[in-house]
PDB file of N, CA and C in Angstrom:
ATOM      1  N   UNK A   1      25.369  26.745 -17.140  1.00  0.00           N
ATOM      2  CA  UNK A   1      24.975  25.401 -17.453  1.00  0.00           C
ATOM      3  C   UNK A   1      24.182  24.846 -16.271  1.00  0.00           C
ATOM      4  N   UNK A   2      23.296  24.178 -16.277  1.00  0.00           N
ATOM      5  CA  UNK A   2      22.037  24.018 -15.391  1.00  0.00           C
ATOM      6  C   UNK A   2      22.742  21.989 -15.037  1.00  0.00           C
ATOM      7  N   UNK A   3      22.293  21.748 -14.113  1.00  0.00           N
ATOM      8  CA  UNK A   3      22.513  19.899 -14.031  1.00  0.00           C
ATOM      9  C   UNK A   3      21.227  19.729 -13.715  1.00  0.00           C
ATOM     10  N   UNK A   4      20.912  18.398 -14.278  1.00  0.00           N
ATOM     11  CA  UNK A   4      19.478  17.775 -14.481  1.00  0.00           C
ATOM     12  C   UNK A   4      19.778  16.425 -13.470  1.00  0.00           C
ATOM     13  N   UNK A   5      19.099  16.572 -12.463  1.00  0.00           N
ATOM     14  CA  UNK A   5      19.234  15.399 -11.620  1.00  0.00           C
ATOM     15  C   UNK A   5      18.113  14.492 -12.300  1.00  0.00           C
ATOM     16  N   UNK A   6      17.873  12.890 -12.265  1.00  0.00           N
ATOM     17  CA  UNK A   6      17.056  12.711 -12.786  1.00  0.00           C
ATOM     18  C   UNK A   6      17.024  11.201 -11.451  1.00  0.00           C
ATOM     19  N   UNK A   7      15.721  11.097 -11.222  1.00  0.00           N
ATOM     20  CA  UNK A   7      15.584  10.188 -10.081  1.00  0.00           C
ATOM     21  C   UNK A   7      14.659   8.623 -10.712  1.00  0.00           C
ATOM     22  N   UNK A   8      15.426   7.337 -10.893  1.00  0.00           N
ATOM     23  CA  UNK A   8      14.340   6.502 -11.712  1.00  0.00           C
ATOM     24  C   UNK A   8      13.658   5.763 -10.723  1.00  0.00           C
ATOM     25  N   UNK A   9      12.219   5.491 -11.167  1.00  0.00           N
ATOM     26  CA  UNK A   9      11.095   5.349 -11.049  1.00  0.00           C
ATOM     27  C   UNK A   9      11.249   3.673  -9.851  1.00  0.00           C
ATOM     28  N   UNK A  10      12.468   3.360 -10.446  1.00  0.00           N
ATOM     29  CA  UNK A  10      12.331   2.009  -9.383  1.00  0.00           C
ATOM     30  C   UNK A  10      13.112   2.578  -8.126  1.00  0.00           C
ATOM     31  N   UNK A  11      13.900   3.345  -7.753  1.00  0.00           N
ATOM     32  CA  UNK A  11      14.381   4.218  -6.395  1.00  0.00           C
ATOM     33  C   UNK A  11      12.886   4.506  -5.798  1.00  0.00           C
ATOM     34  N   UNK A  12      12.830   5.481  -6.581  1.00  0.00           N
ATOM     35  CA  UNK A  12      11.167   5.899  -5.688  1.00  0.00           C
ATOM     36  C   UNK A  12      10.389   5.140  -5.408  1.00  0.00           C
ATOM     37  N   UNK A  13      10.157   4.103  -6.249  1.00  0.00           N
ATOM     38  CA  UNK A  13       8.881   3.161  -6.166  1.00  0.00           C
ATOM     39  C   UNK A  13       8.940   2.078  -4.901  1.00  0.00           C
ATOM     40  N   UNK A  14      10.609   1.933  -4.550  1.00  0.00           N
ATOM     41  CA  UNK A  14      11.378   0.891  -3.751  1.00  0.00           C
ATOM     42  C   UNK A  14      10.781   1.674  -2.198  1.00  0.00           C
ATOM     43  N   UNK A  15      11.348   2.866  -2.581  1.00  0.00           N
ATOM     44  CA  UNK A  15      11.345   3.931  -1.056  1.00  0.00           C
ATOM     45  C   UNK A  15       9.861   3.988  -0.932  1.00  0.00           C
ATOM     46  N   UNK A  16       8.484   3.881  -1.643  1.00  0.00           N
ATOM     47  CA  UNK A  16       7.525   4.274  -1.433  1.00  0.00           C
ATOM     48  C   UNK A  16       6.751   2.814  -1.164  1.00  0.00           C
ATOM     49  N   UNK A  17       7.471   2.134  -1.244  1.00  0.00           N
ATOM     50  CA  UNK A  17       6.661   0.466  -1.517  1.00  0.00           C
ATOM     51  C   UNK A  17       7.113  -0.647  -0.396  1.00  0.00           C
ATOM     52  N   UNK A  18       7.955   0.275   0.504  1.00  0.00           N
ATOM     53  CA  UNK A  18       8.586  -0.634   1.933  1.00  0.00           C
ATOM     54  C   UNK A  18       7.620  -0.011   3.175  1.00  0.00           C
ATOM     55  N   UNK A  19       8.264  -0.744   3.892  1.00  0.00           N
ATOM     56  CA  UNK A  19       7.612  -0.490   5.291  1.00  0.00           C
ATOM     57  C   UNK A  19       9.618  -0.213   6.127  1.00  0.00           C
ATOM     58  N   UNK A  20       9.174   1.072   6.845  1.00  0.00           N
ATOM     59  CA  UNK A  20      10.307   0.801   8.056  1.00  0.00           C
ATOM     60  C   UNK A  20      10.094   0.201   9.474  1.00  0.00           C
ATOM     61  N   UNK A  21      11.467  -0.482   9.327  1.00  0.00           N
ATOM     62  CA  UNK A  21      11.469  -1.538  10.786  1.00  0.00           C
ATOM     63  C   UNK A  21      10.769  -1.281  11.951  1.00  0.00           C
ATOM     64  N   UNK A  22      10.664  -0.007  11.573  1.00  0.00           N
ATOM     65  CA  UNK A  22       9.540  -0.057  13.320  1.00  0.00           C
ATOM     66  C   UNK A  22       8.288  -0.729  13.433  1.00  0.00           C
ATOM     67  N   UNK A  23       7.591  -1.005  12.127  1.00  0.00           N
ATOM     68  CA  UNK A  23       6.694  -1.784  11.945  1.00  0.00           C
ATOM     69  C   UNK A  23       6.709  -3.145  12.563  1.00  0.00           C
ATOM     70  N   UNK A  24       6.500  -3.853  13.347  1.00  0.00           N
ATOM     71  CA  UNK A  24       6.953  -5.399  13.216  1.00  0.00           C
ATOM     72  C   UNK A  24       5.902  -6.474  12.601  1.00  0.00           C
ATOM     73  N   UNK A  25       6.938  -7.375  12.551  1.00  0.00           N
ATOM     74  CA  UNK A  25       6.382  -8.556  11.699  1.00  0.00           C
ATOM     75  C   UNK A  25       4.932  -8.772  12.336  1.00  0.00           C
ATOM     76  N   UNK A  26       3.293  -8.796  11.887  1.00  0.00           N
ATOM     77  CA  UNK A  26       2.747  -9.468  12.479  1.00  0.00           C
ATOM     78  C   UNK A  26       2.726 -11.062  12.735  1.00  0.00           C
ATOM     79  N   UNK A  27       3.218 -11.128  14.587  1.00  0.00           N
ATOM     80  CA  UNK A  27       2.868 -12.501  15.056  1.00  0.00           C
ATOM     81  C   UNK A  27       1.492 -13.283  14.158  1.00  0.00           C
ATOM     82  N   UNK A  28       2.134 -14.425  14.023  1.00  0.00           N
ATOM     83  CA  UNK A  28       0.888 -15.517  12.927  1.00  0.00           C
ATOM     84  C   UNK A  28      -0.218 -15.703  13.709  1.00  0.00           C
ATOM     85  N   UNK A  29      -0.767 -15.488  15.251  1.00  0.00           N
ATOM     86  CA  UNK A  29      -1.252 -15.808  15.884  1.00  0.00           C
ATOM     87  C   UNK A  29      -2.006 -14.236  16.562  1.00  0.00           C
ATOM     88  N   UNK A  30      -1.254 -13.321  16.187  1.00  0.00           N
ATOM     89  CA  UNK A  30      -1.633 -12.045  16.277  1.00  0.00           C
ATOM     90  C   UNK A  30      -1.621 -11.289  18.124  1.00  0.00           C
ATOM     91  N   UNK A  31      -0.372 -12.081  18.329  1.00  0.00           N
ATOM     92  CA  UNK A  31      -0.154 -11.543  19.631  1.00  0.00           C
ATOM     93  C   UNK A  31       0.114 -10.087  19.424  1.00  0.00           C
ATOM     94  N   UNK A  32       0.699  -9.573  18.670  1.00  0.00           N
ATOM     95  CA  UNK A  32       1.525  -8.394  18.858  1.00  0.00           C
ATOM     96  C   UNK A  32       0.513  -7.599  18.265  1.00  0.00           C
ATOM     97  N   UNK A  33      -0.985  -7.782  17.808  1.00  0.00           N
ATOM     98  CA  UNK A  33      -1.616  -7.180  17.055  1.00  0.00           C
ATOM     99  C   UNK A  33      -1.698  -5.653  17.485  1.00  0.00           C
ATOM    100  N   UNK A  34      -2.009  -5.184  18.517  1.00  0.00           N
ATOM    101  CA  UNK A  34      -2.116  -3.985  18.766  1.00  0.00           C
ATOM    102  C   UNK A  34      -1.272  -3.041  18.764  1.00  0.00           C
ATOM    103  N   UNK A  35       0.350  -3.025  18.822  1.00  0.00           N
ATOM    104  CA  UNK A  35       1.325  -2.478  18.617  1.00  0.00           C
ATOM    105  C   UNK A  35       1.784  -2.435  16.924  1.00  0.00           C
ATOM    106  N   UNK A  36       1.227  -3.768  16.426  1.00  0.00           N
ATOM    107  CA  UNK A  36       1.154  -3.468  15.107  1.00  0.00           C
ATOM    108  C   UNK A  36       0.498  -2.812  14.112  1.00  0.00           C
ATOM    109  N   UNK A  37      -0.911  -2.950  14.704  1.00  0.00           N
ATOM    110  CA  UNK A  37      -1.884  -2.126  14.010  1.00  0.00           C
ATOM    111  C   UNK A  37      -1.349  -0.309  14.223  1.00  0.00           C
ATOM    112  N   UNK A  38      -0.781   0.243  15.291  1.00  0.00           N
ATOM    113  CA  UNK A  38      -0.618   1.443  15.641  1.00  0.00           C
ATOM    114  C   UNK A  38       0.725   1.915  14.273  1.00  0.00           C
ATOM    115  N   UNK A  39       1.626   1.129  14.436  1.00  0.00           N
ATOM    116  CA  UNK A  39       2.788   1.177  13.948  1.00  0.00           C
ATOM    117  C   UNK A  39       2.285   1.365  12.336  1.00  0.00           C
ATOM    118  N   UNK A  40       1.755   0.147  11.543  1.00  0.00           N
ATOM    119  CA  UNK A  40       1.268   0.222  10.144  1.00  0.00           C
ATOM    120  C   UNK A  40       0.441   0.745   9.916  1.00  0.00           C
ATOM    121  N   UNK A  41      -1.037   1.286  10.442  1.00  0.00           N
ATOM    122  CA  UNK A  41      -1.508   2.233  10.091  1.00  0.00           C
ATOM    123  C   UNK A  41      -0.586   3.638  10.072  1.00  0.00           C
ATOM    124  N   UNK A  42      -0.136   3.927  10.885  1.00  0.00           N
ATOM    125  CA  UNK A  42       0.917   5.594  10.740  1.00  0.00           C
ATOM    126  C   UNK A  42       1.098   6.055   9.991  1.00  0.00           C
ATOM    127  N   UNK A  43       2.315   4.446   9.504  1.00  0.00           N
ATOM    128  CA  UNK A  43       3.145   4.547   7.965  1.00  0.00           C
ATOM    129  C   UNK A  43       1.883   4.615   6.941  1.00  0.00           C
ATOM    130  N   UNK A  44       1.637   3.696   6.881  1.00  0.00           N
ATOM    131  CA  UNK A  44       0.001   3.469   5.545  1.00  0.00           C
ATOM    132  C   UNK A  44      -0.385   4.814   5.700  1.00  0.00           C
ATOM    133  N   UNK A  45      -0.511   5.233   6.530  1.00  0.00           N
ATOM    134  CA  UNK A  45      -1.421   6.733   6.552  1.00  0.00           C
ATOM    135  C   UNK A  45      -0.404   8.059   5.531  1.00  0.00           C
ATOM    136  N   UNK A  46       0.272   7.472   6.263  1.00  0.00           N
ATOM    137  CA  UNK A  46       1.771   8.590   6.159  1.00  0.00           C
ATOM    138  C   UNK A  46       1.932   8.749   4.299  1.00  0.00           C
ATOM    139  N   UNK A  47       1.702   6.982   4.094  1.00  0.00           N
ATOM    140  CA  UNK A  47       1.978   6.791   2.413  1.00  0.00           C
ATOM    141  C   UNK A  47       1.075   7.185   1.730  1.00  0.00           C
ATOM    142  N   UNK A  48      -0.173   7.510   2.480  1.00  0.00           N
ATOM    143  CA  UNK A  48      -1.220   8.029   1.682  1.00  0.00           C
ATOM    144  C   UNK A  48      -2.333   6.813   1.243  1.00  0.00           C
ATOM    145  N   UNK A  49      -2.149   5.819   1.849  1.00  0.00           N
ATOM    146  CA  UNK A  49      -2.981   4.202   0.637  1.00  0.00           C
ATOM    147  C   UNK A  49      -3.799   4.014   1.797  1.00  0.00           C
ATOM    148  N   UNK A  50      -4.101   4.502   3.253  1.00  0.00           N
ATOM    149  CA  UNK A  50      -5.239   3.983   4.359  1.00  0.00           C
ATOM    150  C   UNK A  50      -6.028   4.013   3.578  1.00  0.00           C
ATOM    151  N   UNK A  51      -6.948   4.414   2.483  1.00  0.00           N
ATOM    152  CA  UNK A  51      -8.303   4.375   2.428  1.00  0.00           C
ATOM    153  C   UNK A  51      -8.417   3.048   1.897  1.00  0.00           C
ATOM    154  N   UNK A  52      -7.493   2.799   1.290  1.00  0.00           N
ATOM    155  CA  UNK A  52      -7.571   1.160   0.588  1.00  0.00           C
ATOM    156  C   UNK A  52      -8.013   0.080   2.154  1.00  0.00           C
ATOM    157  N   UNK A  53      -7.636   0.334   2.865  1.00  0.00           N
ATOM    158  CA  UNK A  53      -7.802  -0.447   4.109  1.00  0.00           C
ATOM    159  C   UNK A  53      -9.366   0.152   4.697  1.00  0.00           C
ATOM    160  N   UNK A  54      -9.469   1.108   4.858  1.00  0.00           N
ATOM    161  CA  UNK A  54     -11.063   1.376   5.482  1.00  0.00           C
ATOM    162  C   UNK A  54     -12.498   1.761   4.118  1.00  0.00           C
ATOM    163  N   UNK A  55     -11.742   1.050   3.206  1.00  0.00           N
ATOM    164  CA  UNK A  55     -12.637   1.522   2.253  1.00  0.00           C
ATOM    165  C   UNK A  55     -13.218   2.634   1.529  1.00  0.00           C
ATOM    166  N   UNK A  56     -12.308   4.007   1.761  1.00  0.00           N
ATOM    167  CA  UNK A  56     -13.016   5.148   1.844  1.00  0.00           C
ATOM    168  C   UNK A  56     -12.117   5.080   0.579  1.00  0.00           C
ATOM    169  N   UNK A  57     -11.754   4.538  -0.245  1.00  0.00           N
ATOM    170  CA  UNK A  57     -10.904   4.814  -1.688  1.00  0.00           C
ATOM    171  C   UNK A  57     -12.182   4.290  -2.743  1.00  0.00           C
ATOM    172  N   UNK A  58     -11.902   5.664  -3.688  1.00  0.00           N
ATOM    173  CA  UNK A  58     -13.028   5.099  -4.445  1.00  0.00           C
ATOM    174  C   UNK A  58     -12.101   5.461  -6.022  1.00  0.00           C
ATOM    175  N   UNK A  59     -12.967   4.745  -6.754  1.00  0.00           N
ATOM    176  CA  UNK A  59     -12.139   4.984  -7.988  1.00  0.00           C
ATOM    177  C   UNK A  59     -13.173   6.287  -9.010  1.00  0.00           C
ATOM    178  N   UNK A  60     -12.377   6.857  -9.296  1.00  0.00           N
ATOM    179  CA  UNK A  60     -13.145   8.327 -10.081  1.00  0.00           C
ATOM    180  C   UNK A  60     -13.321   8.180 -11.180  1.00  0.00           C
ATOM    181  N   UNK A  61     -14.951   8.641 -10.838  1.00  0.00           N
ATOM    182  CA  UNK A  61     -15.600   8.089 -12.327  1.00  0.00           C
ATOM    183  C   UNK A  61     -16.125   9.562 -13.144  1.00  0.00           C
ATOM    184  N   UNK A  62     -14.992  10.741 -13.064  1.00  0.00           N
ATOM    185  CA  UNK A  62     -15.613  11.949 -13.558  1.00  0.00           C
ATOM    186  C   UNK A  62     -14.638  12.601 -14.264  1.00  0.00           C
ATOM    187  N   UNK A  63     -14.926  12.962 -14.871  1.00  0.00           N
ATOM    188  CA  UNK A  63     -13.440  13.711 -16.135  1.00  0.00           C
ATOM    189  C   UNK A  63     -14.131  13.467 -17.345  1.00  0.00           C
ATOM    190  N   UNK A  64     -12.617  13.634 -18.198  1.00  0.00           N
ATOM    191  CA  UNK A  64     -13.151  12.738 -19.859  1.00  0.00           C
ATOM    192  C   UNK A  64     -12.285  11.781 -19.284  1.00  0.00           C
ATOM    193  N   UNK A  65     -12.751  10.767 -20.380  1.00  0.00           N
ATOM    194  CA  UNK A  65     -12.064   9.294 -20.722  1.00  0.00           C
ATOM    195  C   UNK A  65     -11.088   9.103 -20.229  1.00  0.00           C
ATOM    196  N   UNK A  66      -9.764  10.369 -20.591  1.00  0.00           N
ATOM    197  CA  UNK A  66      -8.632  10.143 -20.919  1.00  0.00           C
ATOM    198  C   UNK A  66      -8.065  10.298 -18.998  1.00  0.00           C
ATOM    199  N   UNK A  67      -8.826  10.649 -18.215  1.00  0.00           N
ATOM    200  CA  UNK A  67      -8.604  10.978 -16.780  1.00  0.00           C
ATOM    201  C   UNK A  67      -9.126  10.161 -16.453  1.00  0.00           C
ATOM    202  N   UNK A  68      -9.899   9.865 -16.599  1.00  0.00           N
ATOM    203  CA  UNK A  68     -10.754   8.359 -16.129  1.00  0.00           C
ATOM    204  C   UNK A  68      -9.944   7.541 -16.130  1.00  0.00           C
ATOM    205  N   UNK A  69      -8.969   6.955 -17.559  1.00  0.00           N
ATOM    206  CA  UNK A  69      -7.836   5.965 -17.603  1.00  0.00           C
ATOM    207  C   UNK A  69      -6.982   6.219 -16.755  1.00  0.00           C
ATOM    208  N   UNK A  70      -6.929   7.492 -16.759  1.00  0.00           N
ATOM    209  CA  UNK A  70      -5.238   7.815 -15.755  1.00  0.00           C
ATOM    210  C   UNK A  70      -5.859   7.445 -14.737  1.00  0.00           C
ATOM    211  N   UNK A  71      -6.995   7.681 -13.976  1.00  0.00           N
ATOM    212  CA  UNK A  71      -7.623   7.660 -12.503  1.00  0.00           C
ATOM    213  C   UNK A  71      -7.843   6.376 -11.766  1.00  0.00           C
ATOM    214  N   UNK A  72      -8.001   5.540 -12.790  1.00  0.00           N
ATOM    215  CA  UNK A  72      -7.995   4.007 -12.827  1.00  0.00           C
ATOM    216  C   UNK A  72      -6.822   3.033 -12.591  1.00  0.00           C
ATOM    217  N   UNK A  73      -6.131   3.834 -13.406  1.00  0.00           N
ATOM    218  CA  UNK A  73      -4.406   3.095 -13.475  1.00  0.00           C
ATOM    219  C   UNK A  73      -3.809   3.356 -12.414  1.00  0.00           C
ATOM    220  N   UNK A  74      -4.232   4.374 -11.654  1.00  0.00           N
ATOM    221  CA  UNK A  74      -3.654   5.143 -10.284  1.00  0.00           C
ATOM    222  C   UNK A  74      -4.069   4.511  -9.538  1.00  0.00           C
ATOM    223  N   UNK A  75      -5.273   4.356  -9.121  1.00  0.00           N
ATOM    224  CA  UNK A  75      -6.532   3.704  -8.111  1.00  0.00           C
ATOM    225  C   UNK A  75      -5.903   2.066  -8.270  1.00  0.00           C
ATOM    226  N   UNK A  76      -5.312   1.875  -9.018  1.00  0.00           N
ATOM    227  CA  UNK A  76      -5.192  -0.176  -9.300  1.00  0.00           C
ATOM    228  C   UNK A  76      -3.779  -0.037  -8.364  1.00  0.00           C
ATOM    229  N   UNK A  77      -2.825   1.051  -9.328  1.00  0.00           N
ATOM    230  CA  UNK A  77      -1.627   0.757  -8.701  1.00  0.00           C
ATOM    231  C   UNK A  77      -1.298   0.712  -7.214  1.00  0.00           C
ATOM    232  N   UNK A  78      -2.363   1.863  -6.457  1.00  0.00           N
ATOM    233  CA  UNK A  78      -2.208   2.655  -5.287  1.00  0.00           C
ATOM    234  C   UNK A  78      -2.451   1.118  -4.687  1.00  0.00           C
ATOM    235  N   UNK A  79      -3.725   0.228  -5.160  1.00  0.00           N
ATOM    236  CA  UNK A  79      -3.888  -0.872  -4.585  1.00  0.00           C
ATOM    237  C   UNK A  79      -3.165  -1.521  -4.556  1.00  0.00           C
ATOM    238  N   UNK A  80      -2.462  -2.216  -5.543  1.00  0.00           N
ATOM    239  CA  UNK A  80      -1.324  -3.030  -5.492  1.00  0.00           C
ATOM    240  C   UNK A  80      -0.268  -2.701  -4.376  1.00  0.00           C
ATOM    241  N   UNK A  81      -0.139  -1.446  -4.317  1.00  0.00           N
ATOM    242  CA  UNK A  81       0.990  -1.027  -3.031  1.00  0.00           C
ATOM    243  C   UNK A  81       0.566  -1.310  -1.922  1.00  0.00           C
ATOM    244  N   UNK A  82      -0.439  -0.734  -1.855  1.00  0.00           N
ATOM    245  CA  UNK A  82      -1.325  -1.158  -0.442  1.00  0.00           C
ATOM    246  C   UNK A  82      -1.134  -2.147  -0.093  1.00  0.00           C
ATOM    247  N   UNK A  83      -1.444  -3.317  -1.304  1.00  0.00           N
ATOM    248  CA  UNK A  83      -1.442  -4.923  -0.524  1.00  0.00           C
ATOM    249  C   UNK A  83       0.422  -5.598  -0.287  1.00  0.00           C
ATOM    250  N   UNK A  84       0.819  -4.790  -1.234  1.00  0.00           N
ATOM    251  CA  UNK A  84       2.353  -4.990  -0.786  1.00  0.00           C
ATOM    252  C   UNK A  84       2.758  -5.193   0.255  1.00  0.00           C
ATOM    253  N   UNK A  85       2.750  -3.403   0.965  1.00  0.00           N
ATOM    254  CA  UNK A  85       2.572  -2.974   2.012  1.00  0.00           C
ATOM    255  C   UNK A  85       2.499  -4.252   3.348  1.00  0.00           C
ATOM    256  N   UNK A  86       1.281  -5.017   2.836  1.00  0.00           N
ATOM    257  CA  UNK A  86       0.437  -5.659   3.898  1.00  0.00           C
ATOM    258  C   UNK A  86       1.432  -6.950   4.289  1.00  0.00           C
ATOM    259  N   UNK A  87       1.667  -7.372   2.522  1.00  0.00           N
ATOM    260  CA  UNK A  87       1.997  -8.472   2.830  1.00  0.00           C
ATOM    261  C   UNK A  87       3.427  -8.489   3.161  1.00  0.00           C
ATOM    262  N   UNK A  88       4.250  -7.622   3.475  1.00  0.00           N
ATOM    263  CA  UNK A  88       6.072  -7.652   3.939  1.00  0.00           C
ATOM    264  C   UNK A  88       6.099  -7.751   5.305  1.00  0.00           C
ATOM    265  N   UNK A  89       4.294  -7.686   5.752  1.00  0.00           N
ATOM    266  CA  UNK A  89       4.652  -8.001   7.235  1.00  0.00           C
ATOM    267  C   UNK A  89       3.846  -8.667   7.559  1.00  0.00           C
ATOM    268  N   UNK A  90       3.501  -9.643   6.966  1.00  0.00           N
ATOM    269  CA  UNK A  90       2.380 -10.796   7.686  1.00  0.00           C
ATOM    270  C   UNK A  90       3.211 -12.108   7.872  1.00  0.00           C
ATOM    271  N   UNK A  91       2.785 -13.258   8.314  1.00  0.00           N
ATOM    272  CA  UNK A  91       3.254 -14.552   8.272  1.00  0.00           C
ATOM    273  C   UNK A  91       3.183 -15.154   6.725  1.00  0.00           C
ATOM    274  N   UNK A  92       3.673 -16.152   6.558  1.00  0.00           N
ATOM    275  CA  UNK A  92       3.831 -16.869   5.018  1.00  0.00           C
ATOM    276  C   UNK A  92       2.129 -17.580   5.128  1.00  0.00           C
ATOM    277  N   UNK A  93       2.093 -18.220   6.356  1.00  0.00           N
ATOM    278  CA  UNK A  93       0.652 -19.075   6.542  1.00  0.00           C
ATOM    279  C   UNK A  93      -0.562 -17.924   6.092  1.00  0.00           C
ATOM    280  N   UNK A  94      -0.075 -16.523   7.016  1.00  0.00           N
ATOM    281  CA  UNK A  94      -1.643 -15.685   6.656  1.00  0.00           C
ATOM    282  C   UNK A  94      -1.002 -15.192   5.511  1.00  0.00           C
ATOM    283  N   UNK A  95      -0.448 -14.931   4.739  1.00  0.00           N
ATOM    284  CA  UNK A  95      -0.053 -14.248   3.363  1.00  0.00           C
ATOM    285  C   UNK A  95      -1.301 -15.439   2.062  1.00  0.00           C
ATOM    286  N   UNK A  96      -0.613 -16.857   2.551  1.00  0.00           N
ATOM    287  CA  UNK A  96      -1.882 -17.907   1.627  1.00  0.00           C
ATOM    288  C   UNK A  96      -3.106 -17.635   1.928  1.00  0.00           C
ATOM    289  N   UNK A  97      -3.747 -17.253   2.851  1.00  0.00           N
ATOM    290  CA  UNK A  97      -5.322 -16.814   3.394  1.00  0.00           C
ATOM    291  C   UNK A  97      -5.608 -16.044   2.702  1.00  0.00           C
ATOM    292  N   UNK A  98      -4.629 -14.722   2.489  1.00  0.00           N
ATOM    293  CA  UNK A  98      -5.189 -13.676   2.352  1.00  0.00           C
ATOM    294  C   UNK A  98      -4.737 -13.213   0.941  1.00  0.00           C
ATOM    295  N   UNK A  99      -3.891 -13.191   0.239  1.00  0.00           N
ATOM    296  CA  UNK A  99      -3.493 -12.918  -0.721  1.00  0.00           C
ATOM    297  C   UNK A  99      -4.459 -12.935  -1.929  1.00  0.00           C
ATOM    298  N   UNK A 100      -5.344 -14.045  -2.316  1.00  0.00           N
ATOM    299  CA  UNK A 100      -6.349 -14.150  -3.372  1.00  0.00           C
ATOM    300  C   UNK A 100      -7.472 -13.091  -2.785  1.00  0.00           C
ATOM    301  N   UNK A 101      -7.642 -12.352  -1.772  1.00  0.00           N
ATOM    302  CA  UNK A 101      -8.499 -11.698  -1.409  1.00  0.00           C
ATOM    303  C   UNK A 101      -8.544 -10.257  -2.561  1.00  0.00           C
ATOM    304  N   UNK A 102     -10.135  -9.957  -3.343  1.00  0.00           N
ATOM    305  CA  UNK A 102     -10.049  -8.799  -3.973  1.00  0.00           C
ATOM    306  C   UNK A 102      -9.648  -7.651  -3.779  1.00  0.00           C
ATOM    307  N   UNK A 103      -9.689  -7.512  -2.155  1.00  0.00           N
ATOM    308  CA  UNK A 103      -9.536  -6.243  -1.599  1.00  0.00           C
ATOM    309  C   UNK A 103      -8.771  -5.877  -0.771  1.00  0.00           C
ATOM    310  N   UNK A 104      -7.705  -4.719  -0.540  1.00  0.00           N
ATOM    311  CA  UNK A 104      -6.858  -4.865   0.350  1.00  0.00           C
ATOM    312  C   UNK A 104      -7.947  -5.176   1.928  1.00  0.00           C
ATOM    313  N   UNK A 105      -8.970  -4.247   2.328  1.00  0.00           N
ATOM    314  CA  UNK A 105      -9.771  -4.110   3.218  1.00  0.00           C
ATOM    315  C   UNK A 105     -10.402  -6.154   3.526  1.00  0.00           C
ATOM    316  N   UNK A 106     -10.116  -6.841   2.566  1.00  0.00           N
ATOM    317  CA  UNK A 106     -11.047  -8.013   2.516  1.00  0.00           C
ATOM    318  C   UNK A 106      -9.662  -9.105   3.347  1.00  0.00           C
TER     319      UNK A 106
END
């Protein structure tokens, strides 16, 4: 008899959609910027979503249709994490600045 572990989608999504504490809060004033930038790029890198930040993410426009949709839905979500990401460690003041922004990079 075989056991079927089965892992749901909000565990993973939780573990893939945080930042760990070593990150720190960016100061609102951006004292700590340089220890922060080192720290969240790593992780971001680590998670795979930096290109959303330097722009090098592009959304794929080659397949059939049906990859195209999937490629799209991927490319939106990956963004959405990205800006997650951003915003669990900014100030509440720069979170209002920046939040309506289209782009994680913007």
């Amino acid at each position: 008899m075989h056991r079927i572990t089965i892992i749901s989608s909000t565990t993973t999504t939780s573990l893939t959609n945080s930042l760990p504490t070593i990150v720190p809060k960016l100061d609102p004033f951006g004292l700590n910027w340089a220890i922060f930038h080192i720290h969240f790029q790593d992780v971001v890198k680590t998670k795979g979503f930096w290109d959303h930040f330097d722009s090098t993410s592009l959304k794929s426009l080659t397949g059939t249709i049906d990859e195209e949709i999937t490629n799209s839905f991927q490319w939106k979500k990956d963004k959405r994490a990205t800006k997650s990401l951003f915003t669990q460690k900014i100030s509440d003041s720069t979170l209002i600045k920046v939040y309506s922004k289209p782009t994680v990079k913007d």
